[in-house]
C-alpha atoms as a PDB file:
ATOM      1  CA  UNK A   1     166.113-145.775 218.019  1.00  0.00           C
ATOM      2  CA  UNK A   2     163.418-148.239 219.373  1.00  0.00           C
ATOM      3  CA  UNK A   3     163.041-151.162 216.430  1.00  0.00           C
ATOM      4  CA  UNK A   4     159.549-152.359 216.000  1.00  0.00           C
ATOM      5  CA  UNK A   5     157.998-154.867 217.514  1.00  0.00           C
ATOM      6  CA  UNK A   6     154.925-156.914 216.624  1.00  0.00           C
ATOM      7  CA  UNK A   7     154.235-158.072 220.637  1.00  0.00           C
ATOM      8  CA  UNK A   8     150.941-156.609 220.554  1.00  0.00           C
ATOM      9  CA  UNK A   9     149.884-157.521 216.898  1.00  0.00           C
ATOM     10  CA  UNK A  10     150.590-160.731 215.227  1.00  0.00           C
ATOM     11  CA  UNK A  11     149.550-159.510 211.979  1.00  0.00           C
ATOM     12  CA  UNK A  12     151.038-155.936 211.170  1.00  0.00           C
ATOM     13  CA  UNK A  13     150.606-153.852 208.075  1.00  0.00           C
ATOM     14  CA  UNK A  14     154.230-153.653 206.845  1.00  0.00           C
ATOM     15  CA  UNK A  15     156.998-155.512 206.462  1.00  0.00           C
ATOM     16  CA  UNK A  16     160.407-154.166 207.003  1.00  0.00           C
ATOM     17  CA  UNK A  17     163.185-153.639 203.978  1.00  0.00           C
ATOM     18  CA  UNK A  18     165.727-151.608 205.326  1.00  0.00           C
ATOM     19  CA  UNK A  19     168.038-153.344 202.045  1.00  0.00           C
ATOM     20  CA  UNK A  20     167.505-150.122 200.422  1.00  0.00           C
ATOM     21  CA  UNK A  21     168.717-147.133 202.541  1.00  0.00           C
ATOM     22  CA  UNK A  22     171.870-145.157 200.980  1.00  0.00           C
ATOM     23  CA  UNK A  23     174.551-144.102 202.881  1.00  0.00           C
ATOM     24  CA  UNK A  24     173.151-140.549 203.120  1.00  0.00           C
ATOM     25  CA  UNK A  25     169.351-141.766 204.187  1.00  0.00           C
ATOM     26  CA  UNK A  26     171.709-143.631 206.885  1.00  0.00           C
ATOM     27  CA  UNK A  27     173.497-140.548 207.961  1.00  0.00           C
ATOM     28  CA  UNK A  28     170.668-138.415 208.283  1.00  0.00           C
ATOM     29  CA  UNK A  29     169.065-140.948 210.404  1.00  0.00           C
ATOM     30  CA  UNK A  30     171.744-141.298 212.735  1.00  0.00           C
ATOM     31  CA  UNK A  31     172.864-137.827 213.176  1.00  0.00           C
ATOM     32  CA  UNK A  32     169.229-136.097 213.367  1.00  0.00           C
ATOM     33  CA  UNK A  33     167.201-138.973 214.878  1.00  0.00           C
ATOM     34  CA  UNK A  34     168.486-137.957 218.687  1.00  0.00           C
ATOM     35  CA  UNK A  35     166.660-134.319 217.644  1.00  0.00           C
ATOM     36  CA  UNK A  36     163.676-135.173 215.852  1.00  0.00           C
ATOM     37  CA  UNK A  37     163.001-139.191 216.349  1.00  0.00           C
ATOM     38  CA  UNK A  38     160.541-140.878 219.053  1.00  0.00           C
ATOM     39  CA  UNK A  39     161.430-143.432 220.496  1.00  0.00           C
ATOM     40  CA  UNK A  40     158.648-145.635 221.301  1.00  0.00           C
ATOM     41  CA  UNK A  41     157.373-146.566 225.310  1.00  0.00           C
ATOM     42  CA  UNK A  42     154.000-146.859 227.217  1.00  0.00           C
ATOM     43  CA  UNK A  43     154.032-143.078 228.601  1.00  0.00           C
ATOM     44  CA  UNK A  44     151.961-140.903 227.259  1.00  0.00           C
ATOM     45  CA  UNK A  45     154.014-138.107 225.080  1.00  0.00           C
ATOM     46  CA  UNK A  46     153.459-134.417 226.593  1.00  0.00           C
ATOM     47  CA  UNK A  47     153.152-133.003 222.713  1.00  0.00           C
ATOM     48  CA  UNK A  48     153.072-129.523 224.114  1.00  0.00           C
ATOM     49  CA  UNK A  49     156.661-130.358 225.806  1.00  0.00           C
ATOM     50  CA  UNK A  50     157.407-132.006 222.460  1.00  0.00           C
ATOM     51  CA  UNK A  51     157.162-129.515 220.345  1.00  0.00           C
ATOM     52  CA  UNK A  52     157.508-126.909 222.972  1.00  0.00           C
ATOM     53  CA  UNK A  53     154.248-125.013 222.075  1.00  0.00           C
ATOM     54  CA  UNK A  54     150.765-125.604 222.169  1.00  0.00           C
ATOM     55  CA  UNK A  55     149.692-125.881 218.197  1.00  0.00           C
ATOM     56  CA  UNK A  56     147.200-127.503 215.902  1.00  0.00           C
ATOM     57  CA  UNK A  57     148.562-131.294 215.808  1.00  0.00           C
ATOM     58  CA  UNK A  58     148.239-133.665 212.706  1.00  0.00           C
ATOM     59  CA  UNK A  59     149.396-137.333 213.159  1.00  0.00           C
ATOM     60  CA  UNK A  60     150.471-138.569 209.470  1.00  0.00           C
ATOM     61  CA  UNK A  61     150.664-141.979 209.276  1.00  0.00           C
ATOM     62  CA  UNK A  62     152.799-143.996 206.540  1.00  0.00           C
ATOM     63  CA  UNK A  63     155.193-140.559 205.734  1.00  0.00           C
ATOM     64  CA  UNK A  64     156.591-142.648 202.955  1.00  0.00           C
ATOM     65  CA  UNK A  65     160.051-141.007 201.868  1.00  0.00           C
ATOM     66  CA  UNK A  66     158.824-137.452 203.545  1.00  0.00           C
ATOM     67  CA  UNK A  67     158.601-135.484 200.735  1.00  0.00           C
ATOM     68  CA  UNK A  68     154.566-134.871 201.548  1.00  0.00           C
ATOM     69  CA  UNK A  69     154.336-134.333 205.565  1.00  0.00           C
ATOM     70  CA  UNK A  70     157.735-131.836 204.409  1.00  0.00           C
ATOM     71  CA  UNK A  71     155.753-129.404 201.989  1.00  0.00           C
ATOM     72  CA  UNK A  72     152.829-129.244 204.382  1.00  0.00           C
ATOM     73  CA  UNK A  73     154.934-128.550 207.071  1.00  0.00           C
ATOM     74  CA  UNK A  74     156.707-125.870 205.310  1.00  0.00           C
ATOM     75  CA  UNK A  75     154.147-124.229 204.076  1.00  0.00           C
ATOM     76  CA  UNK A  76     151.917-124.590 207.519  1.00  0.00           C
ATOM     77  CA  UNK A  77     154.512-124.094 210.134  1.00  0.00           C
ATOM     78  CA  UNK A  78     151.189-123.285 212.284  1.00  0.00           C
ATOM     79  CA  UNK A  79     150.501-126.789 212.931  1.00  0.00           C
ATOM     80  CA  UNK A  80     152.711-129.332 213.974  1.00  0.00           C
ATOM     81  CA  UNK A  81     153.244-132.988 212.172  1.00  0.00           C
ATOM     82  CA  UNK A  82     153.793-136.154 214.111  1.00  0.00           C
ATOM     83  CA  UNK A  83     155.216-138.826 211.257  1.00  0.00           C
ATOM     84  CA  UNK A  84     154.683-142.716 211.188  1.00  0.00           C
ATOM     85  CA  UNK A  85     157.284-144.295 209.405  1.00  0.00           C
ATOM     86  CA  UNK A  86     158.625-147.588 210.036  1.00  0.00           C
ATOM     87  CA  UNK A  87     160.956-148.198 206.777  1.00  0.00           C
ATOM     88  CA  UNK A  88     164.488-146.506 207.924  1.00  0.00           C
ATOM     89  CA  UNK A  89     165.036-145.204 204.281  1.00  0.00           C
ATOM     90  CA  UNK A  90     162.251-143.142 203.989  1.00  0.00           C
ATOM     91  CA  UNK A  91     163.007-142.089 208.073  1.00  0.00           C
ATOM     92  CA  UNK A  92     166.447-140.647 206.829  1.00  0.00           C
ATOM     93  CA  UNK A  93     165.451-139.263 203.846  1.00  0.00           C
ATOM     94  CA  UNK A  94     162.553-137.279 205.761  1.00  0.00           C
ATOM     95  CA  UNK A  95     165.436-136.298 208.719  1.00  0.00           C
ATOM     96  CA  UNK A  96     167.336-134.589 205.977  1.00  0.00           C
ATOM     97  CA  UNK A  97     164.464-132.631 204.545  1.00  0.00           C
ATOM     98  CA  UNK A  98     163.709-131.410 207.889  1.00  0.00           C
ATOM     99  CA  UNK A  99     166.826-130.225 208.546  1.00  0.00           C
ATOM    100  CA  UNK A 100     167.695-128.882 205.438  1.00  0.00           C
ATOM    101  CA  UNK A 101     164.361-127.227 205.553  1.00  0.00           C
ATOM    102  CA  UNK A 102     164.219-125.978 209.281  1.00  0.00           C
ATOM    103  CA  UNK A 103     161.109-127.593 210.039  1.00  0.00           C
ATOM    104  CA  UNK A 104     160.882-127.733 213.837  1.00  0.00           C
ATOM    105  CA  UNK A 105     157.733-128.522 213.740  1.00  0.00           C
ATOM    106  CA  UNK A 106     157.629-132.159 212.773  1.00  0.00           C
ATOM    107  CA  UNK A 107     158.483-135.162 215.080  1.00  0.00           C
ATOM    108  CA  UNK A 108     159.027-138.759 213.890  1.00  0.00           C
ATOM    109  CA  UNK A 109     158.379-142.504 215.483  1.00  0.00           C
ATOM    110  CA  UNK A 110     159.337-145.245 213.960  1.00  0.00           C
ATOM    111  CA  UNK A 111     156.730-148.019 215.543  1.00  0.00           C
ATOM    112  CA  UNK A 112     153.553-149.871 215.145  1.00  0.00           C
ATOM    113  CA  UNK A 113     150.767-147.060 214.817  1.00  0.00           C
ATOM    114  CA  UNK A 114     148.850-150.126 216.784  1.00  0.00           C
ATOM    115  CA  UNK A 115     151.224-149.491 219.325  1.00  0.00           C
ATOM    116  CA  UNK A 116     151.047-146.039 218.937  1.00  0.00           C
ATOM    117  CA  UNK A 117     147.937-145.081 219.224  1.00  0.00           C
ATOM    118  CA  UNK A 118     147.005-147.455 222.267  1.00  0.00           C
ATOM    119  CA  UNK A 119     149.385-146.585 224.285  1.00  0.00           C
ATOM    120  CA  UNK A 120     151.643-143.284 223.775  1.00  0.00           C
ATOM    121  CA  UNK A 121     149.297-140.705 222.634  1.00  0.00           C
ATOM    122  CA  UNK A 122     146.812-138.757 224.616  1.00  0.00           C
ATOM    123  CA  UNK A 123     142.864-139.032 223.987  1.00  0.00           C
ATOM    124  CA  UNK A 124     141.397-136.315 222.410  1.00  0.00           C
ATOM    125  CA  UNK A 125     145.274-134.667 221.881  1.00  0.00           C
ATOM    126  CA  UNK A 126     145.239-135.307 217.680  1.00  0.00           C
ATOM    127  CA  UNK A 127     143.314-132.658 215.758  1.00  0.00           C
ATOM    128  CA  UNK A 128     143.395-134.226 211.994  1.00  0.00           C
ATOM    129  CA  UNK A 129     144.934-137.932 210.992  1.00  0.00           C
ATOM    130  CA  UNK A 130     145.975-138.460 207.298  1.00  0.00           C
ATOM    131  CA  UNK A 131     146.942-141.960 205.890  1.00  0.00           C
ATOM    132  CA  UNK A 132     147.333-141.649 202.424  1.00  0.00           C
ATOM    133  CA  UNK A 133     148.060-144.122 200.075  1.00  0.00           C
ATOM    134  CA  UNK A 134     148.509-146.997 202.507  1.00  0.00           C
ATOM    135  CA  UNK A 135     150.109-149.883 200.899  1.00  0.00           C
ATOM    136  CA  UNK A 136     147.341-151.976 199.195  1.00  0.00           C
ATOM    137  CA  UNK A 137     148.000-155.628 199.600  1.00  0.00           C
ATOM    138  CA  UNK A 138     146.199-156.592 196.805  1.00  0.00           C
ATOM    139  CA  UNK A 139     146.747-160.526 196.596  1.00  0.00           C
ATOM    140  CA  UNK A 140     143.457-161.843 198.388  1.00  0.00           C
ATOM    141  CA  UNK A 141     145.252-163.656 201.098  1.00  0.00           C
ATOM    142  CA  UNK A 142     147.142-160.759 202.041  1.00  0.00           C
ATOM    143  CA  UNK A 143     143.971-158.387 202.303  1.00  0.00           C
ATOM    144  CA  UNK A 144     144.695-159.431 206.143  1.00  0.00           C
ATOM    145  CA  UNK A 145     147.274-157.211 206.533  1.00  0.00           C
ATOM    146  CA  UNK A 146     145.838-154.076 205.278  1.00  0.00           C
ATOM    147  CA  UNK A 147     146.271-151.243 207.623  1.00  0.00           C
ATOM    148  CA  UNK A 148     142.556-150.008 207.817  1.00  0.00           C
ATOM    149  CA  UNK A 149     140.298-151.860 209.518  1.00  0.00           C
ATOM    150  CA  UNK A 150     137.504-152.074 211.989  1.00  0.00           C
ATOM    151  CA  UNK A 151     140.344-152.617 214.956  1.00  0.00           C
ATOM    152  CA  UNK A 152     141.996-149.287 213.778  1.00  0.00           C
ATOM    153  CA  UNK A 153     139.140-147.072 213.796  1.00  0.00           C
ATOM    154  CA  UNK A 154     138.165-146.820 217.308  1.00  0.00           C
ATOM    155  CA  UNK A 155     141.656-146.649 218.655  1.00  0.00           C
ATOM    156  CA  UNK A 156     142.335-143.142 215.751  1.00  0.00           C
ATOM    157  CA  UNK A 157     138.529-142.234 217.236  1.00  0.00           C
ATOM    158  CA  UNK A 158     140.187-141.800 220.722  1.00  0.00           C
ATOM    159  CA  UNK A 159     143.190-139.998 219.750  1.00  0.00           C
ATOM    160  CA  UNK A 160     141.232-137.645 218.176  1.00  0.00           C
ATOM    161  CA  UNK A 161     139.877-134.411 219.474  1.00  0.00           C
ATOM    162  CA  UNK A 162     135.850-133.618 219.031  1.00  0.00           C
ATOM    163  CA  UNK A 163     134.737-133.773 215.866  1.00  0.00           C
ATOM    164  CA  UNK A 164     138.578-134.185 214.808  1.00  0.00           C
ATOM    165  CA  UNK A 165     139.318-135.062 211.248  1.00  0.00           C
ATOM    166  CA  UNK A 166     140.607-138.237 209.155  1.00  0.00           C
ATOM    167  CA  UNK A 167     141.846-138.279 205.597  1.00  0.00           C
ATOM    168  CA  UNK A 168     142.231-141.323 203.855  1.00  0.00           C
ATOM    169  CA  UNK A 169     143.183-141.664 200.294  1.00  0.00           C
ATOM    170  CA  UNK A 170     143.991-144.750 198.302  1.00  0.00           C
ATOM    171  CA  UNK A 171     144.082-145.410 194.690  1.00  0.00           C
ATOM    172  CA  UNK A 172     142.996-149.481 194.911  1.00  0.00           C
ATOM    173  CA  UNK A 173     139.042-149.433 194.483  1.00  0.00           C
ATOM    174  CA  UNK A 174     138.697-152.813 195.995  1.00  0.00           C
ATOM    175  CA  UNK A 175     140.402-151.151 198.891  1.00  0.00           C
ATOM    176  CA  UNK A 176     138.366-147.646 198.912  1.00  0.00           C
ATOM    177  CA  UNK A 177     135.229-150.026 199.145  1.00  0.00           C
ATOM    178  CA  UNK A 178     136.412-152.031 202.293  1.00  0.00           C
ATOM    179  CA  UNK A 179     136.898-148.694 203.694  1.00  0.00           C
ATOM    180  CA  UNK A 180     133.368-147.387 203.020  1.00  0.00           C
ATOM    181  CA  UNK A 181     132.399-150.649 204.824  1.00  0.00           C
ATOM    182  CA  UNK A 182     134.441-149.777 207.841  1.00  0.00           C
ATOM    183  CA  UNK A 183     133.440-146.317 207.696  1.00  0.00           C
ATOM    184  CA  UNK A 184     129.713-147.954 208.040  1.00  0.00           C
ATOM    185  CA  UNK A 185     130.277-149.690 210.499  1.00  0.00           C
ATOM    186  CA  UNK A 186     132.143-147.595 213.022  1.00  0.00           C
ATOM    187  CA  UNK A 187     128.784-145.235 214.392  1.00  0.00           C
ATOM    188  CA  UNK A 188     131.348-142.615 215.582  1.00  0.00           C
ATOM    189  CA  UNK A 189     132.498-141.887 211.956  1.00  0.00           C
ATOM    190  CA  UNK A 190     130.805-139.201 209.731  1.00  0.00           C
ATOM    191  CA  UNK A 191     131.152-139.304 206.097  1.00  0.00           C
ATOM    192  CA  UNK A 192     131.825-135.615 205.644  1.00  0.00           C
ATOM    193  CA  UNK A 193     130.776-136.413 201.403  1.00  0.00           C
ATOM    194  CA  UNK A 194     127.774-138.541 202.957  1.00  0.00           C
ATOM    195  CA  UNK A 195     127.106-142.340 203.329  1.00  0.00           C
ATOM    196  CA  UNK A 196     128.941-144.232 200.647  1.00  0.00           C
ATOM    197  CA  UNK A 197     130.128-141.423 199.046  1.00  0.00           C
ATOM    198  CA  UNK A 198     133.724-140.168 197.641  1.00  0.00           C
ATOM    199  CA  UNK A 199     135.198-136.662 199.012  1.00  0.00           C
ATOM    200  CA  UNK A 200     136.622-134.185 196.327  1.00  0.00           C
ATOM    201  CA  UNK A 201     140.689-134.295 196.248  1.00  0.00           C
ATOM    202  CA  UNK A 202     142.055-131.976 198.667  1.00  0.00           C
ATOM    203  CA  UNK A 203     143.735-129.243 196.693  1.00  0.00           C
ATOM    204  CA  UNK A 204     146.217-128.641 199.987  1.00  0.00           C
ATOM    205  CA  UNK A 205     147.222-132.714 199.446  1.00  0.00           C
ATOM    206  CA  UNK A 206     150.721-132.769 197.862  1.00  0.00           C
ATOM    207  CA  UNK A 207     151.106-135.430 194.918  1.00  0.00           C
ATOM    208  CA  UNK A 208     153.197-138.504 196.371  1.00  0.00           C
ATOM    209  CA  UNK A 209     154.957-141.062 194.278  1.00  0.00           C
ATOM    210  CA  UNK A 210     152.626-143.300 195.034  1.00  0.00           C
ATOM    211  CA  UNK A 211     149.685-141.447 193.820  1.00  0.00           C
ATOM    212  CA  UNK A 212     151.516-140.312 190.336  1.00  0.00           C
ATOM    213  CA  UNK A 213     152.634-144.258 190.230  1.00  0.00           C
ATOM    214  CA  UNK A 214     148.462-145.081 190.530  1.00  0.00           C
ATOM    215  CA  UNK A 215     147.549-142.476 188.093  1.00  0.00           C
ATOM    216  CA  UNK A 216     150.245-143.315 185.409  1.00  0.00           C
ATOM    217  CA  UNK A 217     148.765-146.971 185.806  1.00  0.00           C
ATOM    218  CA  UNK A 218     145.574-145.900 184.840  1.00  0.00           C
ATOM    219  CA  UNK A 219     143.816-146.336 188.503  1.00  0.00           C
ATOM    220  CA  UNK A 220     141.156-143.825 190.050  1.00  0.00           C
ATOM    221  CA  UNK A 221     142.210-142.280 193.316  1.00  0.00           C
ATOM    222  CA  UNK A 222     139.628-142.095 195.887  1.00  0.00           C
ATOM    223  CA  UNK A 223     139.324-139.789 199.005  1.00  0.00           C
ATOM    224  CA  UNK A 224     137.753-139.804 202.681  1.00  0.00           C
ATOM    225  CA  UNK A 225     137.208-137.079 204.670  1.00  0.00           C
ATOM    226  CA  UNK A 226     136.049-138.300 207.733  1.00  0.00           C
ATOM    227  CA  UNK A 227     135.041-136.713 211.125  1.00  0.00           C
ATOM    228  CA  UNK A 228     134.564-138.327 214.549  1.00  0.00           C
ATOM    229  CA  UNK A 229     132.211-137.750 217.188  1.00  0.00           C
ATOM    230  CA  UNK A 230     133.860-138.723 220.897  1.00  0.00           C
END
């Protein structure tokens, strides 16, 4: 497997802690990554090849430990998943649940979605994006590192198909209100709820830890549902 780099992008969105991963997150990952991991290079992936149909494709970025892009997969084995993960725990623990769930229709790469999007996927080849519950950085000075931002935008805009879709869902409100201010100032984006405006949960969104972790702490949860125009 292809470890990240940060050549293209001093600042990146994550940092790695790979301190964590149990020996059976470890042998998942090494026995199932030759079947279902990406590895990352400049040519363009062939996602029909990949997946060896042609199929409604959603990118998922920040899988987490899997347990999410695994029920949606399961229970919509009509559209393929492409998983972002960079942390090698929740990579192994997501290669187990797709094998024990024979899901061949998710695919996994462990890079830089920076990376990712400018230079291995196709324009207009991603029908719906979802990064949910992207990790907050909430000290000020760290605010920097936050994976949203103006840069991000365009580059998920050209991945995107027509009028493709992008679901964002975080439960920080200082966050949710730098992303209505990106979402402003991107003219390709469409607030689906309108300008400045929250969309309703998705009722086909699983509940991650994350989410339960926000809501047990008292937080709102905010959604996007955005669409671009190419």
């Amino acid at each position: 497997m292809t470890s990240t780099s940060n050549q293209h992008r001093p600042i990146r969105s994550y940092v790695l802690r790979d301190g964590r991963m149990t020996p059976a997150q470890k042998a998942s990952l090494e026995a199932y990554w030759p079947y279902y991991g990406i590895d990352f290079s400049q040519t363009l992936l062939d996602l029909n090849k990949l997946f060896e149909r042609c199929a409604p494709r959603i990118l998922d970025i920040g899988s987490g430990m899997g347990g999410a892009i695994a029920k949606m997969a399961n229970k919509h084995r009509e559209n393929d998943y492409l998983a972002v993960e960079v942390h090698r725990p929740g990579i192994g623990s997501l290669m187990r649940r797709i094998e024990e769930d024979k899901l061949p229709n998710i695919r996994l790469i462990s890079y830089d979605i920076v990376d990712i999007l400018k230079y291995q996927l196709p324009e207009n080849s991603i029908d719906c994006v979802y990064i949910f519950f992207p990790d907050p950085w909430p000290k000020k000075k760290h605010h920097k590192r936050r994976l949203i931002s103006l840069s991000l935008m365009p580059l998920i805009g050209n991945v995107l198909k027509n009028h493709g879709r992008l679901f964002i869902a975080t439960d920080w409100e200082d966050y949710a209100i730098q992303i209505s201010d990106i979402i402003n100032n991107e003219p390709r984006i469409i607030n689906l709820a309108g300008r400045n405006q929250y969309a309703p949960r998705p009722r086909w969104r699983p509940m991650t830890k994350f989410e339960k972790r926000g809501l047990n702490k008292g937080h709102q949860v905010y959604d996007f549902a955005l669409a671009f125009k190419n």
